[in-house]
Protein backbone atom coordinates (compact mmCIF):
# COMPACT_ATOMS: atom_id res chain seq x y z
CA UNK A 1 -15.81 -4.27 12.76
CA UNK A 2 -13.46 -3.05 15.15
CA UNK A 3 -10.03 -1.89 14.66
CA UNK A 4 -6.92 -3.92 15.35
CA UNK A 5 -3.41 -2.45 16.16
CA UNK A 6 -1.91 -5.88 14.67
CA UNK A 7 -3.92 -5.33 11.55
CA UNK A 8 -3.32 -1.09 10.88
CA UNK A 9 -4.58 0.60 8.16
CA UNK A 10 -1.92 1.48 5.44
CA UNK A 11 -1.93 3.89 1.93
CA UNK A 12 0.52 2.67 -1.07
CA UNK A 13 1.35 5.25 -2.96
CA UNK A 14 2.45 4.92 -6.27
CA UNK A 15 6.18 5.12 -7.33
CA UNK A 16 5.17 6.47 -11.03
CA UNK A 17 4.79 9.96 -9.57
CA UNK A 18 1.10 10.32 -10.10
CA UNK A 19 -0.15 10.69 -6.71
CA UNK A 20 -2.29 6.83 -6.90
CA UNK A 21 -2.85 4.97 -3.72
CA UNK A 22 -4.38 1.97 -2.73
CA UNK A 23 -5.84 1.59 1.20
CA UNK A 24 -4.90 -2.18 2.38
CA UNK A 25 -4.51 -3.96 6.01
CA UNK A 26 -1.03 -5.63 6.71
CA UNK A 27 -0.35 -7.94 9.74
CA UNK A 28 2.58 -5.99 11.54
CA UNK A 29 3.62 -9.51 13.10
CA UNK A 30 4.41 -10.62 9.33
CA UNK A 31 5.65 -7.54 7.66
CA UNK A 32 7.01 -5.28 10.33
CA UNK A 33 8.97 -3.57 7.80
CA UNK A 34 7.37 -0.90 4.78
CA UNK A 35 5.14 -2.93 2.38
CA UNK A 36 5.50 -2.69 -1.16
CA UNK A 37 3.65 -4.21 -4.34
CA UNK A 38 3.50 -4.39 -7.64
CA UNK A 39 -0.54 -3.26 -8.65
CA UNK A 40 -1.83 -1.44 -11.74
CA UNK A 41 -1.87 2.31 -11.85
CA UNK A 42 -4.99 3.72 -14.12
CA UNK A 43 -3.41 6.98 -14.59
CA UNK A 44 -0.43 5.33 -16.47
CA UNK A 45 -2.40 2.19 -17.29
CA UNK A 46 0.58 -0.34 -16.28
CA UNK A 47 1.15 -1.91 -13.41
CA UNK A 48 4.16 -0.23 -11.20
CA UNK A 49 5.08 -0.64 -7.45
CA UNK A 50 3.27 0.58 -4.70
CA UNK A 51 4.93 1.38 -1.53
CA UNK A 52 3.51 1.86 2.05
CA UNK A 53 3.77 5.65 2.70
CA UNK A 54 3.63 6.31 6.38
């Protein structure tokens, strides 16, 4: 599958501190601005927010 500049690659990092990330597409059209969600972190085993590290 071949890469798409509307559809880029991006890491969330976790906000806990513990160094967790995610890898996820985004549609820059949609969300031009930095992503963030709220998805579970093992190393703390909660779920905390996630933002788009660039």
């Amino acid at each position: 599958m071949a890469r798409n500049e509307l559809r880029p690659v991006v890491r969330l990092k976790s906000a806990a501190g513990t160094g967790h990330t995610y890898v996820t597409t985004k549609n820059r059209r949609n969300d031009p601005d930095r992503m963030t969600l709220r998805k579970y972190d093992p190393i703390v085993r909660r779920h905390v927010t996630y933002r788009e590290e660039r």
